[in-house]
PDB file of N, CA and C in Angstrom:
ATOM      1  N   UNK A   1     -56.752 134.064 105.315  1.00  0.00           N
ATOM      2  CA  UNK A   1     -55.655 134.857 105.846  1.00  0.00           C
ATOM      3  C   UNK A   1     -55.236 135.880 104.795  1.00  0.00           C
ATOM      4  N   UNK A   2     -54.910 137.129 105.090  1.00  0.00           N
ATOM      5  CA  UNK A   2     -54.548 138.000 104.380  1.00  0.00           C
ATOM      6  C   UNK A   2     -53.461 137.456 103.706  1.00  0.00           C
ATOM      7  N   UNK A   3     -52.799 137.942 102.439  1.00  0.00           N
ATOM      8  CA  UNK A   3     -51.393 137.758 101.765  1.00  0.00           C
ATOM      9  C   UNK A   3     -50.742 138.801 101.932  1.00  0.00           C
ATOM     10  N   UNK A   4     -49.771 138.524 102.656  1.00  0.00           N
ATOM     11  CA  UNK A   4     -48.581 139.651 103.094  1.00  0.00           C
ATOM     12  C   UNK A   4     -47.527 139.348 102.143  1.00  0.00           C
ATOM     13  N   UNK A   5     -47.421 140.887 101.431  1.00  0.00           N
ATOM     14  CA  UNK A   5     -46.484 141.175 100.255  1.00  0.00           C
ATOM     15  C   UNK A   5     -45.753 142.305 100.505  1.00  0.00           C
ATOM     16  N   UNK A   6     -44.858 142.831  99.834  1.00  0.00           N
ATOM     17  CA  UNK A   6     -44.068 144.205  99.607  1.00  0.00           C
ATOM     18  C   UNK A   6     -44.951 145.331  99.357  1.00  0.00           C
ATOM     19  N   UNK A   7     -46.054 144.722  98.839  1.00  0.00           N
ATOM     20  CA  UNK A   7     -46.915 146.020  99.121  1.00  0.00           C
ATOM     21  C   UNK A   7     -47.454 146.308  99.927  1.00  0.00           C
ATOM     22  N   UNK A   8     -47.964 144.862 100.608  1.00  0.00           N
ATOM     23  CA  UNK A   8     -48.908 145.652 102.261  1.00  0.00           C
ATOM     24  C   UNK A   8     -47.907 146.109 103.019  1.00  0.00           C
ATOM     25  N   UNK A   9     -46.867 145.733 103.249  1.00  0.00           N
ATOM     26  CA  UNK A   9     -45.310 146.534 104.126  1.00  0.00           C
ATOM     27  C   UNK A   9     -44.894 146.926 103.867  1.00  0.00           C
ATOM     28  N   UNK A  10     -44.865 147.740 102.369  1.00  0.00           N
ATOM     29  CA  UNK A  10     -44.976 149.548 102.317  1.00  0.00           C
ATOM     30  C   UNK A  10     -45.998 150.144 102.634  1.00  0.00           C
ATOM     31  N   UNK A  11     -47.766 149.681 102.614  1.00  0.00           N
ATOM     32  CA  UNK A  11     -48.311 149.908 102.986  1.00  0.00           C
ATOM     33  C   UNK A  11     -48.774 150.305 104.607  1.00  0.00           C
ATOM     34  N   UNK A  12     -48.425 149.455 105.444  1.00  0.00           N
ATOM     35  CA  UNK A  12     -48.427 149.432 106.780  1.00  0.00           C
ATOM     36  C   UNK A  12     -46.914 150.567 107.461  1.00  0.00           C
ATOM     37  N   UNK A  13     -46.184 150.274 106.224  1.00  0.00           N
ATOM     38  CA  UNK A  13     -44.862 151.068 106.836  1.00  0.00           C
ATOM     39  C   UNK A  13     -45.582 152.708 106.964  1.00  0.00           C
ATOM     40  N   UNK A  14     -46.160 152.906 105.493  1.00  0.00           N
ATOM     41  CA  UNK A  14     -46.501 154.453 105.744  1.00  0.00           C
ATOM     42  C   UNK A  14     -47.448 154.821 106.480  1.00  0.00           C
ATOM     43  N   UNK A  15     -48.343 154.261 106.747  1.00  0.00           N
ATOM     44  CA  UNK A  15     -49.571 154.081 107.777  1.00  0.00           C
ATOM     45  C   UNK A  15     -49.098 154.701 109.083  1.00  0.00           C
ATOM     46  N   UNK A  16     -48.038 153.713 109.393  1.00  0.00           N
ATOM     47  CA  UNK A  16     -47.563 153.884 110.767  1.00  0.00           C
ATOM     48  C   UNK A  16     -45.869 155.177 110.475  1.00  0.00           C
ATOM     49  N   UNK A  17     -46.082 155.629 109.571  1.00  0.00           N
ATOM     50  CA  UNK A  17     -45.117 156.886 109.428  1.00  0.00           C
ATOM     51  C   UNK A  17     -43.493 155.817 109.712  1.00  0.00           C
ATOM     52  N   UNK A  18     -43.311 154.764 109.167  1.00  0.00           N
ATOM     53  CA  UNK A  18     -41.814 154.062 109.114  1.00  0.00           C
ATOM     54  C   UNK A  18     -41.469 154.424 107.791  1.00  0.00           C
ATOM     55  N   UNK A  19     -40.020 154.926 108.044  1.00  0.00           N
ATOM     56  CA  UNK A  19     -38.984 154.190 106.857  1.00  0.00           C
ATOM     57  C   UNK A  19     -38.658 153.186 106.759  1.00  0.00           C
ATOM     58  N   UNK A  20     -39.186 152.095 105.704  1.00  0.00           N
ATOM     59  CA  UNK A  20     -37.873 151.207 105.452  1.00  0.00           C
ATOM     60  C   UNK A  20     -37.123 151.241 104.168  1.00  0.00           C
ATOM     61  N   UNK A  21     -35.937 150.115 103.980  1.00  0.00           N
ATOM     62  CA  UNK A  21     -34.986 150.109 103.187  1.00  0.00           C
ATOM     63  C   UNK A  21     -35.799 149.091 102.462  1.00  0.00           C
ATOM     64  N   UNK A  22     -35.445 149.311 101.082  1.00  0.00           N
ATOM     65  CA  UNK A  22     -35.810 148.380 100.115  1.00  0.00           C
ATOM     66  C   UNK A  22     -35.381 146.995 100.607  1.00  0.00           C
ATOM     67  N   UNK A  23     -34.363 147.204 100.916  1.00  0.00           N
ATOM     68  CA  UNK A  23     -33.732 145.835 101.218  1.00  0.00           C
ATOM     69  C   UNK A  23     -34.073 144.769 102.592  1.00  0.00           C
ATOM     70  N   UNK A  24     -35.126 145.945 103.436  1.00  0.00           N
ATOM     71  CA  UNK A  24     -35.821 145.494 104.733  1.00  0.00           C
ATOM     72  C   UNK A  24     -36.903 144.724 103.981  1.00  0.00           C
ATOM     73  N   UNK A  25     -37.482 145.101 102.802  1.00  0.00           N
ATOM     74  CA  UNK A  25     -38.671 144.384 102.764  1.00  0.00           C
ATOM     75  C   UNK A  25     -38.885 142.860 102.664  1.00  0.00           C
ATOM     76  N   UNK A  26     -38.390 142.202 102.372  1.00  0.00           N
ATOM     77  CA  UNK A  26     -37.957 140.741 101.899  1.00  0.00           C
ATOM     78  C   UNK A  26     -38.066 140.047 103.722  1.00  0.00           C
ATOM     79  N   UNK A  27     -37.519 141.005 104.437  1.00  0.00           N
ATOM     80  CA  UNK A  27     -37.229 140.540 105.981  1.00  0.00           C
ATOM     81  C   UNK A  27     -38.501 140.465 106.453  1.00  0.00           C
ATOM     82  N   UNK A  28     -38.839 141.694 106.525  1.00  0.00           N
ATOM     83  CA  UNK A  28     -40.338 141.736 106.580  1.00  0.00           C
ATOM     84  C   UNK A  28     -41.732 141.028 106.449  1.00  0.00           C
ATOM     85  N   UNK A  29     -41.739 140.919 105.142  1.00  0.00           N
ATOM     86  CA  UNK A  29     -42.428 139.962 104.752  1.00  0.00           C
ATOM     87  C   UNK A  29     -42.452 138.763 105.417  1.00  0.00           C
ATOM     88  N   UNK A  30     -41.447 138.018 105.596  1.00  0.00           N
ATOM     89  CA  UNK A  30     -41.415 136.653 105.654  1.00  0.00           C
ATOM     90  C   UNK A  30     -41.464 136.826 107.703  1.00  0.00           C
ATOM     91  N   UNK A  31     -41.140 137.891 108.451  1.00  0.00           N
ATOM     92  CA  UNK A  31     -41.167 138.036 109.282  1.00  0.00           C
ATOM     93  C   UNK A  31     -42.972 138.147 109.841  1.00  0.00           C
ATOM     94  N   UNK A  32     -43.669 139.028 109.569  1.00  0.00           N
ATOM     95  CA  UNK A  32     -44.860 139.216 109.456  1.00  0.00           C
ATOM     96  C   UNK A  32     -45.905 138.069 109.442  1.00  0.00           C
ATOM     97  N   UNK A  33     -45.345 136.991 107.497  1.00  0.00           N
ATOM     98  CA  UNK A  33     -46.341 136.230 107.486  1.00  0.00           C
ATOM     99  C   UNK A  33     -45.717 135.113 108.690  1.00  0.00           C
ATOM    100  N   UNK A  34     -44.835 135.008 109.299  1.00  0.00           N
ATOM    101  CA  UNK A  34     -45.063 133.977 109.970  1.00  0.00           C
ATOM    102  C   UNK A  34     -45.593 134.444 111.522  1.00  0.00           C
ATOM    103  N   UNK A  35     -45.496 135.236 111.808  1.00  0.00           N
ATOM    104  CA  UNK A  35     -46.368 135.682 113.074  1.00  0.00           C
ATOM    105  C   UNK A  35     -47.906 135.821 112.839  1.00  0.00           C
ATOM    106  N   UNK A  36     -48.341 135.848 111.202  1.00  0.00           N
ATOM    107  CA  UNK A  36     -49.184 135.888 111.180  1.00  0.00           C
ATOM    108  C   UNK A  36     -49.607 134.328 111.293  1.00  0.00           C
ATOM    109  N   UNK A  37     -49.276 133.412 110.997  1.00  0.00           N
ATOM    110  CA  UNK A  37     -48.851 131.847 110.616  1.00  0.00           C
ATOM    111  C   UNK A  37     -49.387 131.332 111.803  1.00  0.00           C
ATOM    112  N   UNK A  38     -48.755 131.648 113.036  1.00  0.00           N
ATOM    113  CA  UNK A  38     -48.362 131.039 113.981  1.00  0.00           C
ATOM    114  C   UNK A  38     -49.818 131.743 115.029  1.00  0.00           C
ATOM    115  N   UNK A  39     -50.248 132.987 114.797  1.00  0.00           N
ATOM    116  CA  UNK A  39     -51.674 133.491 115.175  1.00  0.00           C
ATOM    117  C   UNK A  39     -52.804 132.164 114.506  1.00  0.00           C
ATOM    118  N   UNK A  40     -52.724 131.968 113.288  1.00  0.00           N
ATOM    119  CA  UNK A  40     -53.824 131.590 112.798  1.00  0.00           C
ATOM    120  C   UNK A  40     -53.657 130.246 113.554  1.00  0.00           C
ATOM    121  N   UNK A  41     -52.369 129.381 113.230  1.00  0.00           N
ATOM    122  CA  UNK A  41     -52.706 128.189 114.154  1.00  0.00           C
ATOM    123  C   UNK A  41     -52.999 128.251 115.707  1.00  0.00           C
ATOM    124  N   UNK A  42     -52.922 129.282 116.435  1.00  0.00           N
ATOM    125  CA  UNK A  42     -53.626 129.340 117.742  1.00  0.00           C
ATOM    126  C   UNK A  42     -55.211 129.571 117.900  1.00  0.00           C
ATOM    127  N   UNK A  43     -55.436 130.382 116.867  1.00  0.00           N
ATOM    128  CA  UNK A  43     -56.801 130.565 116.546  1.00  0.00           C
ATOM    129  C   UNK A  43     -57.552 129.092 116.010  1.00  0.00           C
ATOM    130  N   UNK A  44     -56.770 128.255 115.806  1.00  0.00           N
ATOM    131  CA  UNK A  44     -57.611 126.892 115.568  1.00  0.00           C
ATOM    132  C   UNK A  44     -57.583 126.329 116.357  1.00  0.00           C
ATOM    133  N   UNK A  45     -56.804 126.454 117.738  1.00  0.00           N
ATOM    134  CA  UNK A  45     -56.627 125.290 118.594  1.00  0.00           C
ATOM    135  C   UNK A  45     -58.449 125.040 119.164  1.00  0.00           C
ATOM    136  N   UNK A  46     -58.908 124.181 119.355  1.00  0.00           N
ATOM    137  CA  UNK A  46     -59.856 123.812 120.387  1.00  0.00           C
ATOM    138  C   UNK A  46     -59.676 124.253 121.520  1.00  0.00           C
ATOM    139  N   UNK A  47     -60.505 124.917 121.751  1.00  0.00           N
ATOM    140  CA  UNK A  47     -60.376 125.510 123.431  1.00  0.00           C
ATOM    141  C   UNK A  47     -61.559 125.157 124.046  1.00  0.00           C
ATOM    142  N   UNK A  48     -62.699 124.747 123.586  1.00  0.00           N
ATOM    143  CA  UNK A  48     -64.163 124.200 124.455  1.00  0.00           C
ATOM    144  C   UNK A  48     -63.827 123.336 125.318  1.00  0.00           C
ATOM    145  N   UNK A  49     -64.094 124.107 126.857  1.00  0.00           N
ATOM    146  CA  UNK A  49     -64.388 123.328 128.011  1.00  0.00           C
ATOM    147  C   UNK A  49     -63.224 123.781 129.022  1.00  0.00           C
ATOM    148  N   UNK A  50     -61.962 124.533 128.114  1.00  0.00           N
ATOM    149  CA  UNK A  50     -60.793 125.102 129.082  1.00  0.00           C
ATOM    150  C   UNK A  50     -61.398 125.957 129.347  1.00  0.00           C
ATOM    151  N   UNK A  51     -61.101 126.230 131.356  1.00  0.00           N
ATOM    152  CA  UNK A  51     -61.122 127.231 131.563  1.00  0.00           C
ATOM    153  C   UNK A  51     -60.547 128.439 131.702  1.00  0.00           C
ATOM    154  N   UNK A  52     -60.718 129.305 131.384  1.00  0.00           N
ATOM    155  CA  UNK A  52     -59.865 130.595 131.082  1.00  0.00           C
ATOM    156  C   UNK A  52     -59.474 131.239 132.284  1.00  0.00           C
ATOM    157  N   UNK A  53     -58.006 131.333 132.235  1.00  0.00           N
ATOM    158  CA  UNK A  53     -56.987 131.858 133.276  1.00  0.00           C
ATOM    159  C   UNK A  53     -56.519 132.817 133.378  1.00  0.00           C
ATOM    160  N   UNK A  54     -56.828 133.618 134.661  1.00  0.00           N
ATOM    161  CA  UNK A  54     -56.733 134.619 135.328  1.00  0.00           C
ATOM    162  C   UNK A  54     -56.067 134.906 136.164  1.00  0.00           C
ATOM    163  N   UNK A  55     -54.689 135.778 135.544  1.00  0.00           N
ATOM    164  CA  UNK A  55     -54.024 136.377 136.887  1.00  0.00           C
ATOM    165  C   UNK A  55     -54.221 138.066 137.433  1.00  0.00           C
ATOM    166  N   UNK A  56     -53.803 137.905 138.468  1.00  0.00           N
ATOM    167  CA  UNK A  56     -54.725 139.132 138.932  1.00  0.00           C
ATOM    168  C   UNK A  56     -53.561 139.627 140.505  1.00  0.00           C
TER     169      UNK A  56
END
């Protein structure tokens, strides 16, 4: 998993043309790595043999 720091979210901030406040970054961070957190444990779940659901 990547390490999400104050630098990749200044990094990503200017990327995507954001201001933030120094004081956003700390929020950030900890906001980020846990969405990132919470991706990776879905990405482990076992899924062989579910079938994949379709609404339509």
């Amino acid at each position: 998993m990547v390490e999400v720091n104050e630098a990749l979210i200044r990094k990503v901030a200017a990327l995507s043309m954001l201001k933030l406040e120094e004081s956003e970054l700390k929020d950030y961070v900890r906001s980020i790595a846990g969405i990132l957190g919470h991706v990776e444990q879905l990405s482990s779940v076992n899924t062989d043999g579910v079938e994949p659901l379709l609404y339509g």
